[in-house]
Protein backbone atom coordinates (compact mmCIF):
# COMPACT_ATOMS: atom_id res chain seq x y z
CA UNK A 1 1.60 -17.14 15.88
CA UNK A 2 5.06 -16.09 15.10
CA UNK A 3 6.17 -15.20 11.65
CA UNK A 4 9.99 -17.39 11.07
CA UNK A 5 11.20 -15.64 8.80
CA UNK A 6 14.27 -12.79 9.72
CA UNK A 7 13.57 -9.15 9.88
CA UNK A 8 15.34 -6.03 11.09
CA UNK A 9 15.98 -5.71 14.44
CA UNK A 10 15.34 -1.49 14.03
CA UNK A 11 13.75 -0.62 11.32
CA UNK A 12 14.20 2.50 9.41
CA UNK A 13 11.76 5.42 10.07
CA UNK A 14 12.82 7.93 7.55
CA UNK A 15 11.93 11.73 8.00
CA UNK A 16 12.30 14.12 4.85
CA UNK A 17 11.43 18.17 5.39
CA UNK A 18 11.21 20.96 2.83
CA UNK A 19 9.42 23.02 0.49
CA UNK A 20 11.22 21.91 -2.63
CA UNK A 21 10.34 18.79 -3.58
CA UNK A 22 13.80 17.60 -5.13
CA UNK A 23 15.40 18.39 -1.81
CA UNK A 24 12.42 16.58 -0.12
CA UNK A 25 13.81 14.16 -2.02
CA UNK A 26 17.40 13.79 -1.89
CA UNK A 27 16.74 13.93 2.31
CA UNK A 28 14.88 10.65 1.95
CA UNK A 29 17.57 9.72 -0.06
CA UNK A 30 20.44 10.23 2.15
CA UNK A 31 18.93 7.94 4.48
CA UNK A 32 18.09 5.06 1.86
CA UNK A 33 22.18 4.87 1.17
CA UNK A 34 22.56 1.64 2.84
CA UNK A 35 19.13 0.16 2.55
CA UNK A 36 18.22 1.26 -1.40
CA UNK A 37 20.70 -0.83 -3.02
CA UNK A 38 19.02 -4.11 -1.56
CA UNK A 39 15.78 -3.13 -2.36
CA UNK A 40 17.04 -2.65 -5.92
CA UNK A 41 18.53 -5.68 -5.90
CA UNK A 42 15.70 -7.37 -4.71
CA UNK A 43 13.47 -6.53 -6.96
CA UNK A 44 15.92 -7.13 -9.71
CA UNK A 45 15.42 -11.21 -8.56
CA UNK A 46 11.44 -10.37 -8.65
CA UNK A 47 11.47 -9.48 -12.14
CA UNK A 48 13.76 -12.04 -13.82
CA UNK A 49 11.63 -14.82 -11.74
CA UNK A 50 8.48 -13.59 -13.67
CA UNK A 51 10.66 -13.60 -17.04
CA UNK A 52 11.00 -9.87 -17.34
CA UNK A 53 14.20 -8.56 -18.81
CA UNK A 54 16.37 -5.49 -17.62
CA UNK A 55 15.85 -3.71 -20.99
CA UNK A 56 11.92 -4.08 -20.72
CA UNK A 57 12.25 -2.85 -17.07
CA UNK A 58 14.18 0.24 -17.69
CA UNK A 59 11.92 1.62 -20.75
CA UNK A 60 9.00 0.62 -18.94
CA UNK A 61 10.43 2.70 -15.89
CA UNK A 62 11.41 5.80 -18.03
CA UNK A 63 7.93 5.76 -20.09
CA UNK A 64 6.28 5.67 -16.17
CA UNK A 65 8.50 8.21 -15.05
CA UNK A 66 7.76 10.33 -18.32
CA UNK A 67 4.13 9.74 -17.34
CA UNK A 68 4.81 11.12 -13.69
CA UNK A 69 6.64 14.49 -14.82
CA UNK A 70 3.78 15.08 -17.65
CA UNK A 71 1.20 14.91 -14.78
CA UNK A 72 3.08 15.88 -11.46
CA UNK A 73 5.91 17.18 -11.89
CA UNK A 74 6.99 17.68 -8.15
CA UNK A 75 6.75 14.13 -7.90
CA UNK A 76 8.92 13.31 -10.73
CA UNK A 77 11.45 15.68 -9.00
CA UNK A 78 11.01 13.94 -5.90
CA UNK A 79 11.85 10.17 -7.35
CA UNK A 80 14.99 11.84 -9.12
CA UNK A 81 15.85 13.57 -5.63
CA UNK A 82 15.76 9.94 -3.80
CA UNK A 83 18.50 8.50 -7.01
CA UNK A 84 20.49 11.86 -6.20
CA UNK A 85 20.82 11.55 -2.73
CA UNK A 86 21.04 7.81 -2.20
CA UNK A 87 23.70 8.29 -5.39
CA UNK A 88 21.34 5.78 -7.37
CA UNK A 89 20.23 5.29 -11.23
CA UNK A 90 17.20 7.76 -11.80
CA UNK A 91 15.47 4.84 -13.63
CA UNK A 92 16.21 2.20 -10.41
CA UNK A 93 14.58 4.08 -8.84
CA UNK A 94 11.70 4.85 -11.12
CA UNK A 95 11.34 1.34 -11.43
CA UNK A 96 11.11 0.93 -7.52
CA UNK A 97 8.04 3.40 -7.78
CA UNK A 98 6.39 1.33 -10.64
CA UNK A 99 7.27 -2.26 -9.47
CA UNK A 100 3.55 -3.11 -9.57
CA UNK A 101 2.51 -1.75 -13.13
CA UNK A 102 6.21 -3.38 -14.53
CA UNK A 103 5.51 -6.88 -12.28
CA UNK A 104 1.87 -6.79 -14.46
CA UNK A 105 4.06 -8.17 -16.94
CA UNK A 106 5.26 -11.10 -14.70
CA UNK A 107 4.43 -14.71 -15.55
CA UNK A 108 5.77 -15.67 -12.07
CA UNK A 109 3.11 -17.81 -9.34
CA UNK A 110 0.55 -15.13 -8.12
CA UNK A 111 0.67 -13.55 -5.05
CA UNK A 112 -1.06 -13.64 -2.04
CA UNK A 113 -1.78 -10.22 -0.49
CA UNK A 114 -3.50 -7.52 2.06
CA UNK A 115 -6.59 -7.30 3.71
CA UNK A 116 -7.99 -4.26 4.49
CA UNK A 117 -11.12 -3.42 7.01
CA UNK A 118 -12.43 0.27 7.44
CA UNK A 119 -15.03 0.60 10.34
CA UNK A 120 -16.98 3.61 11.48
CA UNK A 121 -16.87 3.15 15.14
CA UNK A 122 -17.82 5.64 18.72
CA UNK A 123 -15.33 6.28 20.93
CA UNK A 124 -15.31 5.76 24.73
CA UNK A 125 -16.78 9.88 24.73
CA UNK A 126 -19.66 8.57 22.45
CA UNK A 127 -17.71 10.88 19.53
CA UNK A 128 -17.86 9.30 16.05
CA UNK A 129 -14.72 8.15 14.12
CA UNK A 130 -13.34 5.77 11.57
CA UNK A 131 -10.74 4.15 11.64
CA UNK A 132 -8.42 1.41 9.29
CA UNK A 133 -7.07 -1.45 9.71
CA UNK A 134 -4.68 -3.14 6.85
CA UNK A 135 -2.66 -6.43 6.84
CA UNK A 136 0.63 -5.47 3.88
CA UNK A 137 1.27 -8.67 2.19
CA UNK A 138 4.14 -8.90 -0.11
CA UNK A 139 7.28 -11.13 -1.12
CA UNK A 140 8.69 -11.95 2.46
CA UNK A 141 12.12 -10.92 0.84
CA UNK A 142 11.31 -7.52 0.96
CA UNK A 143 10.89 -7.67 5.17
CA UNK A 144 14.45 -5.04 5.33
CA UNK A 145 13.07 -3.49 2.46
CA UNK A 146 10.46 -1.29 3.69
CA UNK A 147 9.86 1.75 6.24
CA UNK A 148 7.97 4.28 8.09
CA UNK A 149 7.68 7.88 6.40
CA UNK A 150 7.08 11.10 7.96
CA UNK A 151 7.07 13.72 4.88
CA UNK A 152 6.84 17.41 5.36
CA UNK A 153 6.90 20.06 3.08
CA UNK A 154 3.91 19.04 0.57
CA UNK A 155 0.80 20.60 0.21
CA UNK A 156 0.29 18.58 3.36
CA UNK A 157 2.28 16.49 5.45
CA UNK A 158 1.76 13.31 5.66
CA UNK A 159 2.99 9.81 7.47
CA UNK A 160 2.56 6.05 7.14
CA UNK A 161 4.87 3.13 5.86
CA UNK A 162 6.03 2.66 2.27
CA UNK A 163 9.16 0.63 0.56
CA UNK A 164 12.51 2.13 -0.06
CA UNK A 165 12.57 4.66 -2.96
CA UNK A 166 8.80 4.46 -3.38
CA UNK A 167 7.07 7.50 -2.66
CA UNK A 168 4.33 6.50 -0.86
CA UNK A 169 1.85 3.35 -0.21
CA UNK A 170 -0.09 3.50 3.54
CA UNK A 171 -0.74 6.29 5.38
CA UNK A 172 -2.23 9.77 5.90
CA UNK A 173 -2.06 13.64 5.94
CA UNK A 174 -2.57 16.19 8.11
CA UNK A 175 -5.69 17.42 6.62
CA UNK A 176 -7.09 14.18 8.36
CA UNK A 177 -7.02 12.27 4.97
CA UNK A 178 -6.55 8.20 5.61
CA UNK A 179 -5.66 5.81 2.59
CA UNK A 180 -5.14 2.28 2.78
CA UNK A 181 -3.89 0.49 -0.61
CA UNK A 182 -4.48 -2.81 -1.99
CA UNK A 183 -3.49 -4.59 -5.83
CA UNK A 184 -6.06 -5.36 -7.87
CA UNK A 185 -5.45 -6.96 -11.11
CA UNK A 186 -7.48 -6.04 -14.25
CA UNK A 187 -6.07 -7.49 -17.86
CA UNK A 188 -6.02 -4.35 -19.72
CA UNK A 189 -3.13 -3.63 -17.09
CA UNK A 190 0.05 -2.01 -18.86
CA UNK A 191 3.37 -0.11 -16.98
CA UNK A 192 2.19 3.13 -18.87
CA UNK A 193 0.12 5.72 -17.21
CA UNK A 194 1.17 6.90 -13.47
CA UNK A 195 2.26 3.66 -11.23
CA UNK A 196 -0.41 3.21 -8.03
CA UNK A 197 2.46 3.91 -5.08
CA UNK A 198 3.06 7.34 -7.03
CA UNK A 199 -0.84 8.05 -7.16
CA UNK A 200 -1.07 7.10 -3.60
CA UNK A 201 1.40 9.46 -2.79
CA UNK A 202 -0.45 11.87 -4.97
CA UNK A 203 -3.44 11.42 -2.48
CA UNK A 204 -1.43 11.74 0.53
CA UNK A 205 0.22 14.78 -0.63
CA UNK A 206 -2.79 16.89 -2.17
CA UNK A 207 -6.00 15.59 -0.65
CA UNK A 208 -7.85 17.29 1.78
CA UNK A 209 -11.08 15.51 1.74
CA UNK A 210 -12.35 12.47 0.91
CA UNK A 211 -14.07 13.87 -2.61
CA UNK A 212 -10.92 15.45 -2.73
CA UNK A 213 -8.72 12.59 -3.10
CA UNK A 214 -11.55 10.75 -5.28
CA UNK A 215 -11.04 13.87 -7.86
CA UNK A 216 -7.42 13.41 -7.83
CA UNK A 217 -7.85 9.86 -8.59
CA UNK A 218 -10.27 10.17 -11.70
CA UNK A 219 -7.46 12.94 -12.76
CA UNK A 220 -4.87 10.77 -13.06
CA UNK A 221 -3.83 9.25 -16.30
CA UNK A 222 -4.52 5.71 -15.20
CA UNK A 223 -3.35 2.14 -16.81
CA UNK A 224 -2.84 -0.53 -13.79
CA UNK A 225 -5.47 -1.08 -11.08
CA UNK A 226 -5.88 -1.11 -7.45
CA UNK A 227 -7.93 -0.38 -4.93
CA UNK A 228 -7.80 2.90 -2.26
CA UNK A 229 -10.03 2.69 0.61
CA UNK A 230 -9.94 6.25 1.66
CA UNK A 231 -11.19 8.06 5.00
CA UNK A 232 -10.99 11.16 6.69
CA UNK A 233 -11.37 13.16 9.92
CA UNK A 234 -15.00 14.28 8.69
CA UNK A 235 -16.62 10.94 8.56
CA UNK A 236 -16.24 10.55 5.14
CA UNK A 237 -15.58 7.14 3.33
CA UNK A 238 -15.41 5.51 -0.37
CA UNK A 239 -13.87 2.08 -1.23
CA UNK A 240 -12.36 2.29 -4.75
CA UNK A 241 -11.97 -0.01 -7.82
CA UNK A 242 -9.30 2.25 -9.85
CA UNK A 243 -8.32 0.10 -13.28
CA UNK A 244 -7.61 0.99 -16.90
CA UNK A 245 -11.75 1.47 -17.75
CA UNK A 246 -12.19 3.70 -15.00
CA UNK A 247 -12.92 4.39 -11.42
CA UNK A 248 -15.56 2.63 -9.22
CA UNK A 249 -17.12 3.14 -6.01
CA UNK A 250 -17.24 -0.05 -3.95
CA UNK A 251 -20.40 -0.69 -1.67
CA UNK A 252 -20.17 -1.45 2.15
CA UNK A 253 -20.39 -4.60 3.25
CA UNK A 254 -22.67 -3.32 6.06
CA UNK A 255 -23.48 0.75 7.44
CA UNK A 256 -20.07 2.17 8.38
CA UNK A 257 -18.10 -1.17 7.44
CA UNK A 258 -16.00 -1.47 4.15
CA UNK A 259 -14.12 -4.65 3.37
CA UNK A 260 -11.28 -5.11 1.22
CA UNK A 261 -8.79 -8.27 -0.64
CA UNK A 262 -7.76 -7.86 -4.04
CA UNK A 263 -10.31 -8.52 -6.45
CA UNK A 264 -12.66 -6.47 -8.10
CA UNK A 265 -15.83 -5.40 -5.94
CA UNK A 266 -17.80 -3.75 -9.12
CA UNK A 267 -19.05 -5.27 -11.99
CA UNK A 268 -17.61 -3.44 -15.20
CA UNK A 269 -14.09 -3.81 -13.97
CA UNK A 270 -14.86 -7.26 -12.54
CA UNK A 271 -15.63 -8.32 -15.73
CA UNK A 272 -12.17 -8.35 -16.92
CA UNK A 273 -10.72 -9.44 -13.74
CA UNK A 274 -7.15 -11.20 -14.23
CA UNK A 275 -8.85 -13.97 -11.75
CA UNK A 276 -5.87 -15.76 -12.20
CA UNK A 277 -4.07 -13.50 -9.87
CA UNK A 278 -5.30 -13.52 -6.97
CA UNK A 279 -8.74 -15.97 -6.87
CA UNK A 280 -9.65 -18.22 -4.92
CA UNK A 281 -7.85 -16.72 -2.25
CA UNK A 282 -8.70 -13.65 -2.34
CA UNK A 283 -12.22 -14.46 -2.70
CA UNK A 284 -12.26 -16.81 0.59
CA UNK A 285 -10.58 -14.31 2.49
CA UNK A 286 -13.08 -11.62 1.83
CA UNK A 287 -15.77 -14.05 2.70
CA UNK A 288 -14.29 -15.02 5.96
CA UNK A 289 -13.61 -11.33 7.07
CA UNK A 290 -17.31 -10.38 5.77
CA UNK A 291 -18.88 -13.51 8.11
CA UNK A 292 -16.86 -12.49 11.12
CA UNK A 293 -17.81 -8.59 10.83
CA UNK A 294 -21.23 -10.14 10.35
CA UNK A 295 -21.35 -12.17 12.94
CA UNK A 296 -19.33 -10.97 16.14
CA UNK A 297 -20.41 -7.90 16.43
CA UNK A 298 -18.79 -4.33 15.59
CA UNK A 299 -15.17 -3.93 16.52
CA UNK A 300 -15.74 -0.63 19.27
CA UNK A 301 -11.88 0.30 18.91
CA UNK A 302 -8.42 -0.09 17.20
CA UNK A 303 -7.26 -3.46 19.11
CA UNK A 304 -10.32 -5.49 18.48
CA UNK A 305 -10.22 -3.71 14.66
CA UNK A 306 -6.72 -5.70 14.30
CA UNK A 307 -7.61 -8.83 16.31
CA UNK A 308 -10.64 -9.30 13.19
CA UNK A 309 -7.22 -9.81 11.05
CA UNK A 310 -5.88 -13.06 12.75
CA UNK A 311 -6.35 -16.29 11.33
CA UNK A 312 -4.59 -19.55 12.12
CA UNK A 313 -4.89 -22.98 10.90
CA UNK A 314 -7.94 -24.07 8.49
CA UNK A 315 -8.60 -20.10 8.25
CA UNK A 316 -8.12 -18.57 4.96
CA UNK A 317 -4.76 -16.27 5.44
CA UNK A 318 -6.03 -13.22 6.50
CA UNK A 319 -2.54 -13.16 8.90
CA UNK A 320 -0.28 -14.60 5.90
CA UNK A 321 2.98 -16.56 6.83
CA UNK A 322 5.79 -17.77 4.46
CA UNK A 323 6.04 -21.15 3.76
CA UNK A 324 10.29 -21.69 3.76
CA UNK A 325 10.31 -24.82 2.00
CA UNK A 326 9.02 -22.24 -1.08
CA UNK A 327 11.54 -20.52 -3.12
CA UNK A 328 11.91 -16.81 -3.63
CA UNK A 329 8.72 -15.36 -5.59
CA UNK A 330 6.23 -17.54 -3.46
CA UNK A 331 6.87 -16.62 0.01
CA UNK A 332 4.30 -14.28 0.96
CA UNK A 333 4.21 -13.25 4.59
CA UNK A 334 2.19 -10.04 6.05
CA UNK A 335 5.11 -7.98 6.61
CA UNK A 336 3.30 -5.03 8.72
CA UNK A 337 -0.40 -4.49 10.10
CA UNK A 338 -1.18 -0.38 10.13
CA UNK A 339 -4.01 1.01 11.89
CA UNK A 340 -5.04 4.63 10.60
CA UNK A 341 -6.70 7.05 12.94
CA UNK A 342 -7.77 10.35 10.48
CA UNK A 343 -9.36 11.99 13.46
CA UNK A 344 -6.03 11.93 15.86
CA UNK A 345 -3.78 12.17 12.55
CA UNK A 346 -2.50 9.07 14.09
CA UNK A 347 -0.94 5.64 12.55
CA UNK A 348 0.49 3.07 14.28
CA UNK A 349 2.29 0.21 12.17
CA UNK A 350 3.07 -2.93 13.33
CA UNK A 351 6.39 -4.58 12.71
CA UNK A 352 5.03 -8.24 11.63
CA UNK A 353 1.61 -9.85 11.57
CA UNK A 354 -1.77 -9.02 13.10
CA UNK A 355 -1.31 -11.84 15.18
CA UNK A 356 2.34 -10.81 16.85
CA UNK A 357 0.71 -7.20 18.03
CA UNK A 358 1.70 -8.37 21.71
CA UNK A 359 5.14 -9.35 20.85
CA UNK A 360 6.54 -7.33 17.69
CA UNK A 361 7.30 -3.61 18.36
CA UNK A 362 4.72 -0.80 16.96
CA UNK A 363 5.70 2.17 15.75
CA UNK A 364 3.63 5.61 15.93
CA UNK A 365 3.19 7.93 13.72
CA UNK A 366 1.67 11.57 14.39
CA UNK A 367 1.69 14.39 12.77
C-alpha cells in the first residue's frame, strides 16, 4: 500500500544543544527558517476551517503560553527561543505548541488518528524488553510539516519526531524513558492549562522513570486530554487517560500488552467522552488491533510489532490513507510509524505508513 499523497523528499532532522534553554531554543529555530512559516500557515487554514478566528487563537495562545512560564519556565523560554531564531511571532509559535487544546474549539469534521501498541517482549538473548509501536495520524497537509528531534542540554536528552515549533510529541530520553502520545477528547476540554505537546516534552525532558513521568503528569496544571503510554528501560509500563477531571491508569489488554486509539479507556473520564470526535472509528480500530494481538500470537520483535499496524481494504484504518477527492480538514493519512526501544535508547521513525516500511526511508534515532 502506497500512501499518494506528496511528501519531502529529505526530511528535516533537527539537532538543538545547550544548557540554556532559550539558546536550546533559538538552535531549533535557526533550522525551522524555511520550514516554520508553512507550518504556521498551515495551521492558520486548520483553524478558520473549524470556524476559529485569529483573535481567539492568539489570546488562547498567550493565556497557554502564560500557563507554560507559570509552571515551566525553561519551556516557555524555549518556545520564545524557536520565534527568536526562526525570526517568528512569539504567539505563532505558542499557538503551534497548543494547536490541539486551541483546535478543541473547532467545529470542523473529526479526525481520524494514531494507534498505538506497547508490548513487553524477550529478545533473541532471552533478555526482557518493551518496546512501542505508534501509527501518527494527522491532517495529510501537515506531511512537510513535521521532523525528527535530537535535543540535548535538558535534564536529559532526549529524541523522537515532533512538528515544527512544537516542543515535543514522540519519543524518548536517555534515562531510558519511552512516551508515545495519542488525542483524546473529553468535553470539559478548554486551551487553558499547559497544551499536551508541551507536557510531553515535559516528560521527555525531566522523567527518569516511569512513576517519574506519571508524577510529572498529575503536576501539571491540566485542561485538554490525551493519552501517554509511557515505558522505560526498567520494565516499567502505565497507559494513561490525562483529561480535565484527572489522571487515569489504563488496564492492559493482556500481561505485557497495552493498546491504544483515542477514546477514553477508564470510566470517570469516559463518561464525558466528546464521542463525537473520534467514535466509531476509534472504537473499531481498537477492537481490531485487540483481536489480532489476541489471536496471532505475541509480536517477538520490532518488525512484526509494526506489521500488527497494517490494514488494507474492509480493515478498520489502523494504516490511514487520504482520500484526495476530500478537501483540506478531512484528509487524514498516517504520516510516520515510530518504534521506541527504551532499553537501546533507540527510535526509529518511519517516513509514511506502517505498511510502506519496505519502501519509505527510516530514520534512527540514538542517543
Amino acid at each position: 500500500m502506497t500512501s499518494p499523497f506528496p511528501r519531502p523528499e529529505r526530511r528535516l532532522q533537527i539537532m538543538a544543544d545547550g544548557s540554556d534553554p532559550f539558546r536550546r531554543g533559538v538552535e531549533r529555530g535557526r533550522q525551522l527558517r524555511e520550514t516554520l512559516p508553512g507550518t504556521i500557515d498551515a495551521y492558520d487554514r486548520l483553524f478558520r476551517l473549524g470556524a476559529v478566528d485569529e483573535k481567539t487563537v492568539r489570546d488562547d495562545a498567550e493565556r497557554l503560553l502564560d500557563a507554560v512560564d507559570a509552571h515551566r519556565p525553561v519551556l516557555r523560554a524555549q518556545i520564545e527561543g524557536i520565534a527568536a531564531g526562526a525570526d517568528a511571532e512569539i504567539w505563532r509559535v505558542a499557538a503551534l505548541n497548543g494547536r490541539t487544546e486551541i483546535l478543541s474549539r473547532s467545529l470542523a469534521v473529526p479526525p481520524g488518528e494514531c494507534s498505538t501498541i506497547v508490548r513487553s517482549i524477550r529478545d533473541a538473548d532471552g533478555r526482557a524488553r518493551t518496546l512501542g509501536v505508534q501509527t501518527w495520524d494527522w491532517h495529510m497537509e501537515i506531511a512537510p510539516y513535521w521532523h525528527t528531534i535530537i535535543s540535548r542540554g535538558g535534564v536529559h536528552d532526549y529524541a523522537g519526531l515532533t512538528e515544527c515549533g512544537i516542543l515535543g510529541k514522540i519519543g524518548l530520553n536517555s534515562a531510558g524513558v519511552a512516551l508515545h502520545f495519542n488525542i483524546l477528547g473529553h468535553r470539559s476540554d478548554r486551551p487553558e492549562g499547559i497544551p499536551m505537546h508541551v507536557l510531553a516534552a515535559l516528560v521527555l525532558e525531566e522523567a527518569s522513570s516511569v512513576a517519574h513521568a506519571v508524577e510529572l503528569v498529575r503536576e501539571a496544571p491540566v485542561t485538554s486530554s490525551g493519552s501517554f503510554a509511557l515505558f522505560d528501560a526498567a520494565g516499567d509500563a502505565v497507559l494513561l487517560d490525562i483529561s480535565p477531571e484527572g489522571v487515569f491508569s489504563a488496564p492492559a489488554i493482556t500481561e505485557g500488552t497495552w493498546l491504544r486509539t483515542n477514546h477514553f479507556l477508564t470510566e470517570a473520564p469516559a463518561a464525558h467522552e466528546k464521542t463525537w470526535l473520534y467514535q466509531p472509528d476509534s472504537g473499531l480500530r481498537w477492537e481490531f488491533l485487540r483481536d489480532r494481538l489476541l489471536s496471532v500470537g505475541a509480536p517477538s520483535d520490532a518488525e512484526q510489532l509494526r506489521a500488527m499496524l497494517v490494514t488494507g481494504d474492509g480493515e478498520p484504518p489502523v494504516t490511514c490513507v487520504p482520500d484526495l477527492a476530500l478537501p483540506m480538514g478531512q484528509r487524514w493519512a498516517s504520516l510516520a510509524t515510530v518504534v521506541l526501544d527504551p532499553v537501546g535508547r533507540r527510535a526509529d521513525v518511519l517516513d509514511g505508513t506502517p505498511a510502506e516500511a519496505a519502501t519509505r526511508p527510516h530514520l534512527a534515532l540514538a542517543l
